[in-house]
C-alpha atoms as a PDB file:
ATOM      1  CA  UNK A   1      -6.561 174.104 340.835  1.00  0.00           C
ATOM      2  CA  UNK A   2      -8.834 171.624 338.921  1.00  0.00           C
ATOM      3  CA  UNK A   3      -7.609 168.937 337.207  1.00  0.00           C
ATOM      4  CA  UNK A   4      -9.796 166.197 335.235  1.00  0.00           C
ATOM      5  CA  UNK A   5      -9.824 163.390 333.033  1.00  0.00           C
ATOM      6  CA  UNK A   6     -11.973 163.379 329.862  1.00  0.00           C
ATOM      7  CA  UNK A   7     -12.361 160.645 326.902  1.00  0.00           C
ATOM      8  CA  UNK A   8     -13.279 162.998 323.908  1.00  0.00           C
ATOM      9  CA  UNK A   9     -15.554 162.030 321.474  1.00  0.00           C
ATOM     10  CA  UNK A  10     -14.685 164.777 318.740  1.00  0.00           C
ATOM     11  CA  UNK A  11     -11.579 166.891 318.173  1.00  0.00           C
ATOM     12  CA  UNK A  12     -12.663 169.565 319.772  1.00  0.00           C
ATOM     13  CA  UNK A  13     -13.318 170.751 323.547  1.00  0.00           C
ATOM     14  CA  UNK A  14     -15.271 173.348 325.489  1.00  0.00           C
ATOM     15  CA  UNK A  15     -13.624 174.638 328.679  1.00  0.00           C
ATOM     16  CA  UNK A  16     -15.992 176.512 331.202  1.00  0.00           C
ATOM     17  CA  UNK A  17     -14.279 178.188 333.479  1.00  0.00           C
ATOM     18  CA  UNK A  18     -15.040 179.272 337.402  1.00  0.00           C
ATOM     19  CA  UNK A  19     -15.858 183.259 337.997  1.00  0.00           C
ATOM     20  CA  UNK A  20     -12.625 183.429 340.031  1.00  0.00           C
ATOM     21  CA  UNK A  21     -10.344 182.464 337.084  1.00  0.00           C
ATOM     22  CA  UNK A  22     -11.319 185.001 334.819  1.00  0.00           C
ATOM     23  CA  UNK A  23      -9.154 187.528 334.744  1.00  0.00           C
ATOM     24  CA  UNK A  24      -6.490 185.331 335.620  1.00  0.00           C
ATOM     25  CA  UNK A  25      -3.397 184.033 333.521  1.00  0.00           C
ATOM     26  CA  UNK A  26      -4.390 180.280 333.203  1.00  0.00           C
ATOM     27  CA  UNK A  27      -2.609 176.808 332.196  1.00  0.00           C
ATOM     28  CA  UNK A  28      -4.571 174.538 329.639  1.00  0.00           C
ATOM     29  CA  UNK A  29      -2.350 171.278 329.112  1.00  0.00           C
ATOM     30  CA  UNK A  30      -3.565 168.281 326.800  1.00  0.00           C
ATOM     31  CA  UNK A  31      -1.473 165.173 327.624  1.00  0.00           C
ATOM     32  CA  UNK A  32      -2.854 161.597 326.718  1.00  0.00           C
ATOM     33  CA  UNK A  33      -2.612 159.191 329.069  1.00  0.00           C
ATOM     34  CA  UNK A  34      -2.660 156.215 327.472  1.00  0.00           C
ATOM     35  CA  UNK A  35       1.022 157.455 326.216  1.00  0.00           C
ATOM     36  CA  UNK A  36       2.490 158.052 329.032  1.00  0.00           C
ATOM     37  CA  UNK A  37       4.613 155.292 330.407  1.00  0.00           C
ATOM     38  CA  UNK A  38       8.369 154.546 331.451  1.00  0.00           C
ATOM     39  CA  UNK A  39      10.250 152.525 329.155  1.00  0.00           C
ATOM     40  CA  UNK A  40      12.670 149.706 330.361  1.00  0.00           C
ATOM     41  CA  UNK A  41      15.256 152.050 328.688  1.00  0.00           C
ATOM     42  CA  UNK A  42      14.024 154.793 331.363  1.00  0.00           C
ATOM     43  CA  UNK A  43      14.158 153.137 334.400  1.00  0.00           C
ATOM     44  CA  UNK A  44      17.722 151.743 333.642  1.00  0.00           C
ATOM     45  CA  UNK A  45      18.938 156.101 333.291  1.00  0.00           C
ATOM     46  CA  UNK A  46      17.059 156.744 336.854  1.00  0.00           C
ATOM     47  CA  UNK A  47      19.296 154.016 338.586  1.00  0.00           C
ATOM     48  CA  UNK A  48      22.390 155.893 337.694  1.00  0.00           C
ATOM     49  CA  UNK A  49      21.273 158.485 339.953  1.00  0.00           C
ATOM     50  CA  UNK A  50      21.077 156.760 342.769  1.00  0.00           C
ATOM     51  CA  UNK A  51      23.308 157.878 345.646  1.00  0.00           C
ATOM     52  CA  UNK A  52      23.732 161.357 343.745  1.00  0.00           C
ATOM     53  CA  UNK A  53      23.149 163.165 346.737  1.00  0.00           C
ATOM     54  CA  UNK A  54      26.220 162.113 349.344  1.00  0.00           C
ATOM     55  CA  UNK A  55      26.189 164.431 352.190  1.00  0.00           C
ATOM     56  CA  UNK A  56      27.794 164.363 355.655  1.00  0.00           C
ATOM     57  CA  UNK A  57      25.046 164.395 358.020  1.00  0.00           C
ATOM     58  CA  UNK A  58      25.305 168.393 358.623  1.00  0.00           C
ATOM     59  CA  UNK A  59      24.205 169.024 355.165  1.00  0.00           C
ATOM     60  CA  UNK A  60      21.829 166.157 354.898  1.00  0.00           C
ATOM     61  CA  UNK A  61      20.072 167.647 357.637  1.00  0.00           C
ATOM     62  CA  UNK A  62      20.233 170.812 356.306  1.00  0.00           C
ATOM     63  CA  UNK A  63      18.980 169.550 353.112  1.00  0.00           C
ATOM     64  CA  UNK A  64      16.059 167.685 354.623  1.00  0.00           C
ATOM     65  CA  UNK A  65      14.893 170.636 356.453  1.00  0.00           C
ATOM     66  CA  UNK A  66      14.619 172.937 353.087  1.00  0.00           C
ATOM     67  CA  UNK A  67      12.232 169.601 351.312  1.00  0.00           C
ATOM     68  CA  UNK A  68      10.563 170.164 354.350  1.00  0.00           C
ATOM     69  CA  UNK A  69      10.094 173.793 354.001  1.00  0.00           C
ATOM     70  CA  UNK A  70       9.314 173.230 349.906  1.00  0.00           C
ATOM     71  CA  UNK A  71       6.763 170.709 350.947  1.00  0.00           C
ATOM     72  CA  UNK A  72       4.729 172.571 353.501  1.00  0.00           C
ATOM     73  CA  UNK A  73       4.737 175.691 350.435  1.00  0.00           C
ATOM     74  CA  UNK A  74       2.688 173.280 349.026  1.00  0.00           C
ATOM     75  CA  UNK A  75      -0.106 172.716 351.237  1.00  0.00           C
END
């Protein structure tokens, strides 16, 4: 994966891609960053999730093991 951050100076980009990515189904996203924030209004919705998960400690376990399992995927 490569990832950058650029600070365009016209409307209009070149992408050059690596060899090993032709051929390949790609994903081009154009998010600016200077909009991206969390609103007041935002962070008030996330704290009525909190304690959403409530498990006895079979299933917790059980639970932590699959993130565990998700998060080595990712590596």
């Amino acid at each position: 994966m490569i990832r950058t951050v650029i600070t365009p100076s016209e409307n209009k980009c070149v992408i050059i891609l690596p060899d090993e990515y032709v051929g390949k189904k790609i994903e081009i996203s154009f998010l600016a960053l200077d909009e991206v924030t969390l609103g007041e209004r935002d962070k008030i919705a996330l704290k009525k999730y909190r304690g959403i998960f409530n498990f006895d400690s079979k299933k917790q376990e059980k639970f932590n093991h699959y993130l565990s399992e998700m998060r080595n995927e990712w590596e």
